[in-house]
Protein backbone atom coordinates (compact mmCIF):
# COMPACT_ATOMS: atom_id res chain seq x y z
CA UNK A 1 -21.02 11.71 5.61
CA UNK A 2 -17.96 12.53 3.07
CA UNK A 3 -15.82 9.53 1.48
CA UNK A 4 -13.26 9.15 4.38
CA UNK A 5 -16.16 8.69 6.82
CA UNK A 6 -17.79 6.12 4.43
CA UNK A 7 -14.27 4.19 4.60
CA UNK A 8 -14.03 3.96 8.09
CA UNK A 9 -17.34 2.66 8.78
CA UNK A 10 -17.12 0.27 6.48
CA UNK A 11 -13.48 -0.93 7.45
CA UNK A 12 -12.58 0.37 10.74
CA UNK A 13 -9.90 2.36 11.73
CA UNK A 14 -7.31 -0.39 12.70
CA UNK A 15 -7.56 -1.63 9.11
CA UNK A 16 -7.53 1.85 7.38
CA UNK A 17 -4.01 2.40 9.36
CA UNK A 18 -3.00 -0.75 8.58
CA UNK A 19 -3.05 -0.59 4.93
CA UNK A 20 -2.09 3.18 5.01
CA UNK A 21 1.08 2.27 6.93
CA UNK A 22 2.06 -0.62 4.22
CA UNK A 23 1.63 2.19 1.38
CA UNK A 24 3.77 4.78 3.21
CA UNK A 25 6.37 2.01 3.81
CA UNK A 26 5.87 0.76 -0.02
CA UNK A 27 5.76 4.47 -1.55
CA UNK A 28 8.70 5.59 0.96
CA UNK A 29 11.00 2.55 -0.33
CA UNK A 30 10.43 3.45 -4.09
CA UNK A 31 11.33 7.10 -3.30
CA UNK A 32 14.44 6.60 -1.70
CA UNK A 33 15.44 4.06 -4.33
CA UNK A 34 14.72 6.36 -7.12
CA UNK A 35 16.51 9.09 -5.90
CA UNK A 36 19.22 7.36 -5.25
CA UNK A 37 18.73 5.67 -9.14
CA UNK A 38 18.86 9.45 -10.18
CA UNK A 39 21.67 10.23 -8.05
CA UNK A 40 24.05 7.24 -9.75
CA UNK A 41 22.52 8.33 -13.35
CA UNK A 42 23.48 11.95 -12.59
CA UNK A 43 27.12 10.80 -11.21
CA UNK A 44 27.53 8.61 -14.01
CA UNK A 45 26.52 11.00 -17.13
CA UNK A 46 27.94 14.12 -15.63
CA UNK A 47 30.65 13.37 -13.08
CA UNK A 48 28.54 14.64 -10.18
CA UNK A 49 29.43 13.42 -6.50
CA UNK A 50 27.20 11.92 -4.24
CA UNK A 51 26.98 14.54 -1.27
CA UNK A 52 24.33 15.89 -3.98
CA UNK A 53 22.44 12.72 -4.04
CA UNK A 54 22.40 12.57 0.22
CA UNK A 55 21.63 15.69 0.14
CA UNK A 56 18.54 15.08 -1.83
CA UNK A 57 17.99 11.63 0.56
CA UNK A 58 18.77 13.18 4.21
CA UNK A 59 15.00 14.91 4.42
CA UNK A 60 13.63 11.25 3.82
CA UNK A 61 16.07 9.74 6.13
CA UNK A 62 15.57 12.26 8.84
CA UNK A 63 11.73 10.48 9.13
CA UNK A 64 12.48 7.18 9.75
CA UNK A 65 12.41 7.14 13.42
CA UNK A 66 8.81 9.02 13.17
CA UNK A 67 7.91 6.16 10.36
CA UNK A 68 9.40 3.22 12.57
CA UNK A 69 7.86 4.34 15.53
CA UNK A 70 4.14 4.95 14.07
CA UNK A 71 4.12 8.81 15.64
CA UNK A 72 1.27 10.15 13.70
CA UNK A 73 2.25 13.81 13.91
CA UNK A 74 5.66 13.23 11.99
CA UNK A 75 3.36 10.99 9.44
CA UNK A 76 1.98 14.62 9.16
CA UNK A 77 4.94 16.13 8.82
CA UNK A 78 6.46 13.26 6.12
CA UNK A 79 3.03 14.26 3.97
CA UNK A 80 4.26 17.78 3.73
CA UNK A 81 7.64 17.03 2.94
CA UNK A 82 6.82 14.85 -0.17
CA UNK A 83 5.78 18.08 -1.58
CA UNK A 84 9.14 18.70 -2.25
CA UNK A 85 10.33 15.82 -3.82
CA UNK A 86 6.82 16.00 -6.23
CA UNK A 87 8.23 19.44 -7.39
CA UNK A 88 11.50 18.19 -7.50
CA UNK A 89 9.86 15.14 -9.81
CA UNK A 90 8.26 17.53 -12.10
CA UNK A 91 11.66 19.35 -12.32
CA UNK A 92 13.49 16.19 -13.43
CA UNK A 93 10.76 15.99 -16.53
CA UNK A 94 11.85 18.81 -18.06
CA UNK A 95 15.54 17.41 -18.27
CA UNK A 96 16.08 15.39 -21.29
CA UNK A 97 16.59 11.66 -20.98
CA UNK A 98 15.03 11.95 -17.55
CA UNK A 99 10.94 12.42 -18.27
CA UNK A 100 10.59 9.04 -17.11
CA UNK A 101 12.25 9.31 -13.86
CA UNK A 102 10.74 12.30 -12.91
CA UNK A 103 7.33 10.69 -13.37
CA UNK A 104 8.18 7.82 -11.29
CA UNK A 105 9.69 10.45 -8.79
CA UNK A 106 6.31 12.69 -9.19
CA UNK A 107 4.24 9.33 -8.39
CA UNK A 108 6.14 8.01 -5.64
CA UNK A 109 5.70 11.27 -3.88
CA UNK A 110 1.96 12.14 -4.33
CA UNK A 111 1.59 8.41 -3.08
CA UNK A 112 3.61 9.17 0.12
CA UNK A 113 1.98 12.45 0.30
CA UNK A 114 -1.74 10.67 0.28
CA UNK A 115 -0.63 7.44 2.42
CA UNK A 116 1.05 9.46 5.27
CA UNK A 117 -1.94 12.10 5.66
CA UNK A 118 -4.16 9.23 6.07
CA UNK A 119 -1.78 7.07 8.29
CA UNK A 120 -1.35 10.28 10.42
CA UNK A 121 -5.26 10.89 10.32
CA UNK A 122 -6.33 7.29 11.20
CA UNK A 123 -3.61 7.02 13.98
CA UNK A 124 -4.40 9.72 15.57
CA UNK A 125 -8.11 8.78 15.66
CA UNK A 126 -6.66 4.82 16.98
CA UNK A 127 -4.64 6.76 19.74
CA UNK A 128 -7.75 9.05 21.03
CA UNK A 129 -10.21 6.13 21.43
């Protein structure tokens, strides 16, 4: 019996989705807000315009009907797409004066990344029984 199996056992499945849903919802909050933190810091220091800064928000956005609507599959999906913005994190800490924001970035991401693959895992074990 591996770690995940220990955790459901011990706390069922409807409270394993429970709390994974609160740290997608949590983690996806803080992401949006920080890149949209970024996005002002990078229009403010360097005259940038915010089609940039959507741009960087509209794969995020384009999950909120899968997040409001608790479809495990595009939980799934959401996982893989914080890959991207955890590359894009470690990116931003190579850019001077930014380190710190692309660590928050980097750890807002691998958060959504964990808390979505086990929202979409334990919801999709909910659903079958």
């Amino acid at each position: 019996m591996n770690g995940l199996e220990r955790l459901e056992t011990r706390y069922g499945l409807e409270t394993l989705a429970r709390r994974a849903r609160q740290a997608v919802l949590i983690s996806f909050v803080l992401l949006i807000a920080l890149l949209l933190l970024s996005g002002w810091q990078l229009r403010s220091h360097n005259g940038v315009e915010w089609l940039p800064v959507l741009v960087r928000a509209l794969p995020l956005v384009l999950f909120l009907p899968s997040i409001l609507t608790r479809r495990p599959r595009g939980h799934a999906w959401l996982a893989f797409v914080s890959l991207l913005y955890i590359a894009q994190g470690a990116m931003l800490t190579t850019l001077p004066g930014q380190a710190w924001l692309g660590w928050l970035e980097v750890l807002a991401a691998v958060a959504l990344f964990f808390a979505s693959a086990l929202y979409a895992r334990w919801r999709s074990r909910l659903l079958r029984q």
